[in-house]
C-alpha atoms as a PDB file:
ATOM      1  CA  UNK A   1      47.688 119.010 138.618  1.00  0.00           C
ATOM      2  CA  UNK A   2      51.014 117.542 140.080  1.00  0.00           C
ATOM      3  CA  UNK A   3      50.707 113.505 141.075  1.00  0.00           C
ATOM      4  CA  UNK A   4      51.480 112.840 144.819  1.00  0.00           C
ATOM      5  CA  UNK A   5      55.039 110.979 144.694  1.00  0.00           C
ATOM      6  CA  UNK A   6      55.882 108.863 148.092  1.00  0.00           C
ATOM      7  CA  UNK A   7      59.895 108.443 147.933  1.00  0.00           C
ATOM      8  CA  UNK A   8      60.490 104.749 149.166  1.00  0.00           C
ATOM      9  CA  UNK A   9      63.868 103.208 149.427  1.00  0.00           C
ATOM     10  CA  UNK A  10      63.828 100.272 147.327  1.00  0.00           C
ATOM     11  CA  UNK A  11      64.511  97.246 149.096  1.00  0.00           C
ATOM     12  CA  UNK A  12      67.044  95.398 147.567  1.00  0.00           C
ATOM     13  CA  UNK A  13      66.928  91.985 145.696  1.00  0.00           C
ATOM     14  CA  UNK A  14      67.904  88.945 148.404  1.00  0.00           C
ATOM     15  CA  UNK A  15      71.079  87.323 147.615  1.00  0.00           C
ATOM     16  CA  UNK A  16      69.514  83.841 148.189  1.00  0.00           C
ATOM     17  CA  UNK A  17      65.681  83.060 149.013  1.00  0.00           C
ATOM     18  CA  UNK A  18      63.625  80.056 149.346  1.00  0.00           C
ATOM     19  CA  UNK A  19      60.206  79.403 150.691  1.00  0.00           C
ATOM     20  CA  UNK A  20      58.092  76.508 151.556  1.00  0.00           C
ATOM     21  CA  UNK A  21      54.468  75.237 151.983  1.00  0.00           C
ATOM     22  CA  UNK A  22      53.020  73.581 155.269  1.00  0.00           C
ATOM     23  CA  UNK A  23      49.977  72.214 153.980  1.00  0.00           C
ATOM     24  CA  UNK A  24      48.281  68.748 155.653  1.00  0.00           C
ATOM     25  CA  UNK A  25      51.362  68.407 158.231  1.00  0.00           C
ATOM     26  CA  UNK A  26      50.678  67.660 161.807  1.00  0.00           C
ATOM     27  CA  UNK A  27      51.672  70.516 164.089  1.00  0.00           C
ATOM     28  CA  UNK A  28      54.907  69.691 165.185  1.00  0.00           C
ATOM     29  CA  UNK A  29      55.785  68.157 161.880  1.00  0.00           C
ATOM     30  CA  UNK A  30      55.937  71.314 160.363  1.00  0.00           C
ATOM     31  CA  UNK A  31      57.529  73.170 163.030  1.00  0.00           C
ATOM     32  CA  UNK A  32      60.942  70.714 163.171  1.00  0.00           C
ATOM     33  CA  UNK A  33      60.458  70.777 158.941  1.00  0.00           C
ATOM     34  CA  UNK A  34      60.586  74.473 158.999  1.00  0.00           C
ATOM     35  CA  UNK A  35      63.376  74.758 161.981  1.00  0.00           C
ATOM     36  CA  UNK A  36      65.343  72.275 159.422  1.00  0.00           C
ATOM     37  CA  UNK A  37      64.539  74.219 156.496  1.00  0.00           C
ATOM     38  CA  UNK A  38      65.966  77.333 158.020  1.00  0.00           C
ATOM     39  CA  UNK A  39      69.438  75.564 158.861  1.00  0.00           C
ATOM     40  CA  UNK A  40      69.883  74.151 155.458  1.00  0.00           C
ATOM     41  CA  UNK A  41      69.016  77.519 153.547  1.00  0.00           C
ATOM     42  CA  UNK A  42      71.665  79.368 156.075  1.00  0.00           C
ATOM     43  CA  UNK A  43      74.119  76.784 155.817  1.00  0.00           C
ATOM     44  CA  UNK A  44      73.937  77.311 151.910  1.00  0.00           C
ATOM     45  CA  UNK A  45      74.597  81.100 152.543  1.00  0.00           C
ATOM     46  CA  UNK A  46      78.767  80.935 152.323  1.00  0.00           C
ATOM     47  CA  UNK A  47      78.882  81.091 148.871  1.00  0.00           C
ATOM     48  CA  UNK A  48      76.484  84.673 148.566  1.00  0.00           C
ATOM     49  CA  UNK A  49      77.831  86.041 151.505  1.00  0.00           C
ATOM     50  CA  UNK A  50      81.274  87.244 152.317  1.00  0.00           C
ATOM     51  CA  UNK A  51      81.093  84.850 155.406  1.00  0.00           C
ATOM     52  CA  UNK A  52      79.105  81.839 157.049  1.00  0.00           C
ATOM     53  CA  UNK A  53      76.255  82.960 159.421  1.00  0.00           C
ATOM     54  CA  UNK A  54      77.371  82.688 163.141  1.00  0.00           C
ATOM     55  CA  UNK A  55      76.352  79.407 164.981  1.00  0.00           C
ATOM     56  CA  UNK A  56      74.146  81.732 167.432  1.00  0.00           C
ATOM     57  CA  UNK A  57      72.017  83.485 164.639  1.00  0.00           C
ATOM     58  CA  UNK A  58      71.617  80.129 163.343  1.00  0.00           C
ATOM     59  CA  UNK A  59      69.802  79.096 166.387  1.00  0.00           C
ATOM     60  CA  UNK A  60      67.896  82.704 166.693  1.00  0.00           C
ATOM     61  CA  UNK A  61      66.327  82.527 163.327  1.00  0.00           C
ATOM     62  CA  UNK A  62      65.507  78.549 163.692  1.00  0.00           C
ATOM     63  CA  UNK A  63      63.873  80.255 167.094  1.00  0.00           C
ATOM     64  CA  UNK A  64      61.813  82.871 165.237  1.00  0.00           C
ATOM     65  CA  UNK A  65      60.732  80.321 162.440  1.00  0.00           C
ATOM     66  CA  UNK A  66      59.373  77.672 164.844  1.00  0.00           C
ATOM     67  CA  UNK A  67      57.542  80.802 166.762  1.00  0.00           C
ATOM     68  CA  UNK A  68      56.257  81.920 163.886  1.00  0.00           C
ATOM     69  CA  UNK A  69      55.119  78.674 161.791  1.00  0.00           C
ATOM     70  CA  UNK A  70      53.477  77.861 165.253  1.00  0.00           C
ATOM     71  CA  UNK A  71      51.489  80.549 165.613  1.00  0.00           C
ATOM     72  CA  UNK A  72      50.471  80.118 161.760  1.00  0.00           C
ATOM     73  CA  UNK A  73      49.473  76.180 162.157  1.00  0.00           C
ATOM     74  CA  UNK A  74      47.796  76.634 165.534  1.00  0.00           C
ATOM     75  CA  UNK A  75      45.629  79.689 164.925  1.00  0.00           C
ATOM     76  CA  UNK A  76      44.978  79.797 161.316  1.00  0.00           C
ATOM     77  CA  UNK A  77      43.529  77.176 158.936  1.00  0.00           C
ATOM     78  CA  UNK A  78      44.618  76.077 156.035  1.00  0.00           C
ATOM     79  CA  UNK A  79      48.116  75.946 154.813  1.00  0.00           C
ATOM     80  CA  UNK A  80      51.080  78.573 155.637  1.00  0.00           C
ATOM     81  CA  UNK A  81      53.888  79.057 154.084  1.00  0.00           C
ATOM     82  CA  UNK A  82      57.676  80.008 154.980  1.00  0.00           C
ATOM     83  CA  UNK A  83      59.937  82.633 152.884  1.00  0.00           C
ATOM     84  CA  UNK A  84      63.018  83.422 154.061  1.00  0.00           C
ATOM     85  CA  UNK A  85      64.965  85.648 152.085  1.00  0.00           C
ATOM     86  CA  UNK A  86      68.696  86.827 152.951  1.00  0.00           C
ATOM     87  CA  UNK A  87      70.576  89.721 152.645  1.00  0.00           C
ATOM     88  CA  UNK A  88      74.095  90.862 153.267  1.00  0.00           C
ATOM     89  CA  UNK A  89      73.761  90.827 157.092  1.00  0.00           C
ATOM     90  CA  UNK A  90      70.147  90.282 157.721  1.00  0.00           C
ATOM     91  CA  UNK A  91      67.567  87.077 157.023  1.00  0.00           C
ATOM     92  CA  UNK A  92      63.811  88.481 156.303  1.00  0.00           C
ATOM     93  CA  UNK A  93      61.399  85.707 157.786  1.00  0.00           C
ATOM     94  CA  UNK A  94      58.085  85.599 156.500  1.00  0.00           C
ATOM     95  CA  UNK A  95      55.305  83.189 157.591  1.00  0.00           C
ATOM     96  CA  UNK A  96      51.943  83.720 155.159  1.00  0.00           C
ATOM     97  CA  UNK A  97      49.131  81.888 156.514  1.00  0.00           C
ATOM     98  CA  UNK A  98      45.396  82.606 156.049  1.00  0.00           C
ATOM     99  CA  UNK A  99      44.023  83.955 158.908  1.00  0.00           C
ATOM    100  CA  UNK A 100      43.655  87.806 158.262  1.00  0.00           C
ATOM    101  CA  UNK A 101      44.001  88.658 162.199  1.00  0.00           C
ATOM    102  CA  UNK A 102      47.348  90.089 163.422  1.00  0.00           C
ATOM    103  CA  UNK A 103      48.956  87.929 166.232  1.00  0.00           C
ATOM    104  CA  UNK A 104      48.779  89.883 169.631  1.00  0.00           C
ATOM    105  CA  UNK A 105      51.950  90.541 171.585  1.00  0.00           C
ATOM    106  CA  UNK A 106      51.248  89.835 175.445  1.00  0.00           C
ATOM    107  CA  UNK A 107      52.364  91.677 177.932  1.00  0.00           C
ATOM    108  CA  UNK A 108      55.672  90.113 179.863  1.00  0.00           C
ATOM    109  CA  UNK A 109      54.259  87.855 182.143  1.00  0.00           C
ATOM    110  CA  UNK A 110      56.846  84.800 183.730  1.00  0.00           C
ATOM    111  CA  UNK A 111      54.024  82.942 185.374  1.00  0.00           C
ATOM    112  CA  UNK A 112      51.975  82.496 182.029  1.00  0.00           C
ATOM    113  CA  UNK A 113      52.874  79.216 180.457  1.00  0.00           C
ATOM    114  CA  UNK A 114      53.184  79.726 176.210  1.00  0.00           C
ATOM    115  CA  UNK A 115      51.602  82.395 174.728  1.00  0.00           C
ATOM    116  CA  UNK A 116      54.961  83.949 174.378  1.00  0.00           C
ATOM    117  CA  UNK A 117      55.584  84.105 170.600  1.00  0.00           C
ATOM    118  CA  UNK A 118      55.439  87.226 169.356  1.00  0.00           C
ATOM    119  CA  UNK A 119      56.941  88.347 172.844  1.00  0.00           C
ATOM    120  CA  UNK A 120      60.160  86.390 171.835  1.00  0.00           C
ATOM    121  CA  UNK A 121      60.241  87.305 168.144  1.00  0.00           C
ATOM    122  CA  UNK A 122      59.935  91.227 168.961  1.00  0.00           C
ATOM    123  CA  UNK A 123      62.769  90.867 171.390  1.00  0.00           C
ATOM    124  CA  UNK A 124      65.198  88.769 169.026  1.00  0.00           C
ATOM    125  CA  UNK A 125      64.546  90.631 165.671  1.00  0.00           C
ATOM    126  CA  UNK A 126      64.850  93.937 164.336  1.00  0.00           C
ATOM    127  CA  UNK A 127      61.419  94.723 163.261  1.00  0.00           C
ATOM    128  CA  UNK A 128      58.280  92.821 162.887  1.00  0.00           C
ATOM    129  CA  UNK A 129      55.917  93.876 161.060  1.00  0.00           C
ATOM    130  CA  UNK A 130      52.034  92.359 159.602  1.00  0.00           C
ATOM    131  CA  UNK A 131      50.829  92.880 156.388  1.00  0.00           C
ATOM    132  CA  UNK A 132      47.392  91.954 154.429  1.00  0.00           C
ATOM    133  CA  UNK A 133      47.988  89.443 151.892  1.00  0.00           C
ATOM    134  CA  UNK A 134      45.382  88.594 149.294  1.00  0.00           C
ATOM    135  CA  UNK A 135      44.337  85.247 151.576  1.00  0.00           C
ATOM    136  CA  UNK A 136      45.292  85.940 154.814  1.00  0.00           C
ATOM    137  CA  UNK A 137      48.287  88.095 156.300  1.00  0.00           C
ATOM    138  CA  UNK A 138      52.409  88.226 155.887  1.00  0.00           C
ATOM    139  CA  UNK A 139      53.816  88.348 158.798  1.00  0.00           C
ATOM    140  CA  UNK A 140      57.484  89.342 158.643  1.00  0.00           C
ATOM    141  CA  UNK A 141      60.440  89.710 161.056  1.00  0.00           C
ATOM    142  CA  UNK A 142      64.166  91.112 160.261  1.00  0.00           C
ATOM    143  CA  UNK A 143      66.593  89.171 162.048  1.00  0.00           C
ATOM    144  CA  UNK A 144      70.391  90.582 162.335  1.00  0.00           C
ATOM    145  CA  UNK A 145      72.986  88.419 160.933  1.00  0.00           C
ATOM    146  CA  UNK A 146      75.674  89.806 162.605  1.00  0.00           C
ATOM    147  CA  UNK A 147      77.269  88.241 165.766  1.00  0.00           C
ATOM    148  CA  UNK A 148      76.727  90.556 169.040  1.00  0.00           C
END
């Protein structure tokens, strides 16, 4: 009897990752916290990357981490938590929070006001993607680091 092998390409080790817990926080607390977060880790990126990260992705991933943290704090209870982990030209966001549902993505609809999230994270990043996680869910997004 031969074992089923699945070949996976190994993702490779982040040159620089931190994370963070949003625990008793109002709201909006934790969003700017998190949107700050994200600018401090990038801004500490120069010296495992060849270059700095570009102004604009800056302001893109700060974008994705407040959508993301927000959807976490406003639909799910408890605590969440932010890892962001970087590569050579791409920053992994992941929000954990424990609500085991997946956020839905919305159709496109300019006369809804908020609600637009996911919509805005799916068009900015690379992938997006929502996994179980023994309390809850990951949910993950690829953002490029390199300038258009």
């Amino acid at each position: 009897m031969t074992d089923a092998i699945t070949a996976e390409r190994a993702a490779p080790e982040p040159l620089l990752s931190a994370s963070v817990v949003y625990g008793d926080a109002p709201p909006s607390g934790a969003i700017a916290s998190a949107r700050a977060f994200t600018a401090d880790f990038l801004a500490a990126a120069p010296p495992v990357r060849l270059e700095p990260v570009p102004d604009e992705r800056v302001e893109l991933a700060q974008l994705v981490v407040s959508e993301l943290v927000t959807n976490a704090v406003r639909h799910a209870a408890g605590s969440c938590r932010l890892l962001l982990e970087l590569h050579q030209d791409t920053l992994e966001i992941s929000v954990f929070d424990g609500d085991a549902a997946a956020p839905v993505p919305r159709g496109h609809d300019p006369r809804r006001i908020g609600q637009h999230g996911v919509e805005i994270v799916v068009a900015v990043c690379e992938s997006l993607t929502v996994e179980p996680a023994p309390e809850g869910k990951r949910v993950r997004a690829c953002l490029s680091l390199l300038p258009e």
